[in-house]
C-alpha atoms as a PDB file:
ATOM      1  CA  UNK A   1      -5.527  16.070 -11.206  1.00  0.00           C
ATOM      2  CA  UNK A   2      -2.547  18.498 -11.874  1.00  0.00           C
ATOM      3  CA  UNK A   3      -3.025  21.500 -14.024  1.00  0.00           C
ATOM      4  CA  UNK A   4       0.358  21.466 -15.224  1.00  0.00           C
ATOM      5  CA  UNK A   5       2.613  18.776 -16.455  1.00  0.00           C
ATOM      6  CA  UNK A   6       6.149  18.494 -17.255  1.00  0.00           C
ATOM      7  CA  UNK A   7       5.693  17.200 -20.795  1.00  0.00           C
ATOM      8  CA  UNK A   8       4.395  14.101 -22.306  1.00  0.00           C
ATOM      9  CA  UNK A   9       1.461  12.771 -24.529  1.00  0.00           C
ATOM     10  CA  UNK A  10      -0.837  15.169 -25.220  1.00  0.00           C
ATOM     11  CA  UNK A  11      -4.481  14.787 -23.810  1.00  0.00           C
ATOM     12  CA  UNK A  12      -7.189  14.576 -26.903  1.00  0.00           C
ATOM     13  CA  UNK A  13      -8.400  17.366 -27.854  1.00  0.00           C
ATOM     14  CA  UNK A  14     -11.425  16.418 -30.325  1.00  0.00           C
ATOM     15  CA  UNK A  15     -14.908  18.180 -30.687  1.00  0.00           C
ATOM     16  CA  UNK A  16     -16.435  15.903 -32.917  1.00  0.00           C
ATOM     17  CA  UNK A  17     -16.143  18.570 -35.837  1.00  0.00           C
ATOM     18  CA  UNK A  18     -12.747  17.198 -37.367  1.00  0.00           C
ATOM     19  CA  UNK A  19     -11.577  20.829 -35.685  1.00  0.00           C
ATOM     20  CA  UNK A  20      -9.788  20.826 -32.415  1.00  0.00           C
ATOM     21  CA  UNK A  21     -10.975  22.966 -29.848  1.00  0.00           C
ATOM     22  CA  UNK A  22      -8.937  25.737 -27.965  1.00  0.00           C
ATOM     23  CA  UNK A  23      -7.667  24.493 -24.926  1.00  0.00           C
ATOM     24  CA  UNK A  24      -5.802  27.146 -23.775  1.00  0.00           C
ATOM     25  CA  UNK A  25      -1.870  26.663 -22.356  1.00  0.00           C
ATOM     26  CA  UNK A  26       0.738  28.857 -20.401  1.00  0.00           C
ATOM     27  CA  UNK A  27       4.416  27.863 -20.733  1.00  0.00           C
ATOM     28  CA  UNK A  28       6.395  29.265 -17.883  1.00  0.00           C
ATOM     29  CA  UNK A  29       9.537  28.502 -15.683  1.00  0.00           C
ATOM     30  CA  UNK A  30      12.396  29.624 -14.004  1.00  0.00           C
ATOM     31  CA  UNK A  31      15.197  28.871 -11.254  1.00  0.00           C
ATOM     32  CA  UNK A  32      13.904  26.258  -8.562  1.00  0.00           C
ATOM     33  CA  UNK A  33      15.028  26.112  -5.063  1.00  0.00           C
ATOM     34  CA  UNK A  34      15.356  23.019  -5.282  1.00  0.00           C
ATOM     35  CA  UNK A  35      15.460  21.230  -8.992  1.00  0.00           C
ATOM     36  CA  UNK A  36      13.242  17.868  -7.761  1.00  0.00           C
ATOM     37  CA  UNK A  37      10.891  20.331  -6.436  1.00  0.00           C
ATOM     38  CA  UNK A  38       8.537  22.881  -8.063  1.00  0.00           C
ATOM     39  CA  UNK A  39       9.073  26.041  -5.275  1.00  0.00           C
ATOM     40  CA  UNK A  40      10.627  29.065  -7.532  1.00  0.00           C
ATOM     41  CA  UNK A  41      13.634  30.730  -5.698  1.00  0.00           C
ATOM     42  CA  UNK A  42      12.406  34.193  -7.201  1.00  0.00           C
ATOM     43  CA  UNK A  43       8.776  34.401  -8.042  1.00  0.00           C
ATOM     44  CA  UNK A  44       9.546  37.964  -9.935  1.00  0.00           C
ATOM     45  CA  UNK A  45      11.726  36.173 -12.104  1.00  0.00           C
ATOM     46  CA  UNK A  46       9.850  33.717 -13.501  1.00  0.00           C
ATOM     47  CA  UNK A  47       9.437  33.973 -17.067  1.00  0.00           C
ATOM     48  CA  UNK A  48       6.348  33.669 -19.204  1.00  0.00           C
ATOM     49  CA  UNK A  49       6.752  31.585 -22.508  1.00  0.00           C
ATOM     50  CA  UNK A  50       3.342  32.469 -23.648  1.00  0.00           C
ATOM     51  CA  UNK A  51       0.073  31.267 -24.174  1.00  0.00           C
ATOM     52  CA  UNK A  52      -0.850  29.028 -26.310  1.00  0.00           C
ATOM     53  CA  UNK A  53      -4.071  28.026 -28.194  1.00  0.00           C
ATOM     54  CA  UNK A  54      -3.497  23.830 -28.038  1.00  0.00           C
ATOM     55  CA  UNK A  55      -0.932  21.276 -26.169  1.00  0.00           C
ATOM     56  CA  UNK A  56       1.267  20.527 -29.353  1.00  0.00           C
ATOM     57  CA  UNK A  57       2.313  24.347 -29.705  1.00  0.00           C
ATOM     58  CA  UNK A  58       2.632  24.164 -25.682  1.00  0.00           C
ATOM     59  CA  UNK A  59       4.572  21.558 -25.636  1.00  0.00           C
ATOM     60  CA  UNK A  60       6.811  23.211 -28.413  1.00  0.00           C
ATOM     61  CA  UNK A  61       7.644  26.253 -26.424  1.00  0.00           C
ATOM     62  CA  UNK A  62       8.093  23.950 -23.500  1.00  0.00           C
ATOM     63  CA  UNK A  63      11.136  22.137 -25.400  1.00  0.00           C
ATOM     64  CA  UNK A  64      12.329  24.735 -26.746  1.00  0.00           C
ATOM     65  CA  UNK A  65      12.975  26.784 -23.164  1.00  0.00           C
ATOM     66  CA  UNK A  66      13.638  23.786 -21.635  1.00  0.00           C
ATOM     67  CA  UNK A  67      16.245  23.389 -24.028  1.00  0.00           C
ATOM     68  CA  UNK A  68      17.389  27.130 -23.934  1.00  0.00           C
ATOM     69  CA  UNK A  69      18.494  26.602 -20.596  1.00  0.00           C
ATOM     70  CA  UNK A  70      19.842  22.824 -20.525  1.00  0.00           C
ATOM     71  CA  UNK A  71      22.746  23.767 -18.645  1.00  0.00           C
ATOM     72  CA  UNK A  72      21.546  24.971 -15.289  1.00  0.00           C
ATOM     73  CA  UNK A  73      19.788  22.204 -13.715  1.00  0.00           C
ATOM     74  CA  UNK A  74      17.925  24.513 -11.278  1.00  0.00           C
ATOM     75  CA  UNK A  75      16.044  25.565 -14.356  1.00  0.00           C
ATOM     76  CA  UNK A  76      12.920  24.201 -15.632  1.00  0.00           C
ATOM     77  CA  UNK A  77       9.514  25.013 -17.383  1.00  0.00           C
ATOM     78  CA  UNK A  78       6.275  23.904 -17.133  1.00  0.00           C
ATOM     79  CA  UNK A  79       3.091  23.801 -19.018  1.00  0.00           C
ATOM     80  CA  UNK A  80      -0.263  24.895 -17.200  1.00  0.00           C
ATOM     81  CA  UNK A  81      -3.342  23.959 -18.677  1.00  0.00           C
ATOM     82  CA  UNK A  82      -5.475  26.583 -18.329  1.00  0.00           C
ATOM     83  CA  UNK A  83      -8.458  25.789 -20.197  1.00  0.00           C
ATOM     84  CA  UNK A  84      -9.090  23.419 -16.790  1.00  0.00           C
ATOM     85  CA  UNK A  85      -8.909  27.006 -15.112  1.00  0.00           C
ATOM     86  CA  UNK A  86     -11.786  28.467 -17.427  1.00  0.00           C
ATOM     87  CA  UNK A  87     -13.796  25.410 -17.131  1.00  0.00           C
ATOM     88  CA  UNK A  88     -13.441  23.668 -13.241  1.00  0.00           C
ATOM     89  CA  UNK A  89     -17.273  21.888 -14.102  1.00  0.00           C
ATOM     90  CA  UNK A  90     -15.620  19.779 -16.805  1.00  0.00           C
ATOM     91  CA  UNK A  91     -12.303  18.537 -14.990  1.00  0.00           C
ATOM     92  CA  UNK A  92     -15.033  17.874 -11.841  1.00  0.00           C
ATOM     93  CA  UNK A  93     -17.542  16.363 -14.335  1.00  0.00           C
ATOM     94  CA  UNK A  94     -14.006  14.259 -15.302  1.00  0.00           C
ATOM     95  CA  UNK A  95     -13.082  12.930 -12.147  1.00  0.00           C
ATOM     96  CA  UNK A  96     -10.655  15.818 -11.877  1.00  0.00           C
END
């Protein structure tokens, strides 16, 4: 399973509480070498969106860079989810 995604639905992210839990998200991007690819021409000048506490707020950011730079084509942004960096038992425990 990928730990980053383009966009789309949102996984659930219930705790049984009524409260959602942090699942924590980076929003990044920058030129690609190649725009159906995902290699970075410059690593150095990739730019960090930020962090963010849930998916929806992710995915937020995510449109609005994406957005931001709608004219170059070599341009894009994705969203790792790095709560399945804190926590590698539960993605394995997942099937993941």
């Amino acid at each position: 399973m990928d730990i980053w995604r383009r966009g789309g639905a949102p996984p659930g992210q219930g705790n049984g509480t009524g409260m959602a839990e942090q699942k924590l998200h980076l929003v990044f991007g920058g030129r690609l070498k190649d725009p159906s690819g995902i290699e970075f021409e410059d690593t150095d000048a990739i730019q960090v969106v930020g962090v963010f506490p849930n998916y929806a707020k992710a995915l937020d950011a995510w449109r609005g860079a994406a957005q931001a730079s709608v004219d170059d084509a070599n341009t894009r942004y994705f969203i790792a989810h790095l709560h399945r960096l804190l926590e590698p038992e539960d993605v394995a425990a997942a099937g993941g």
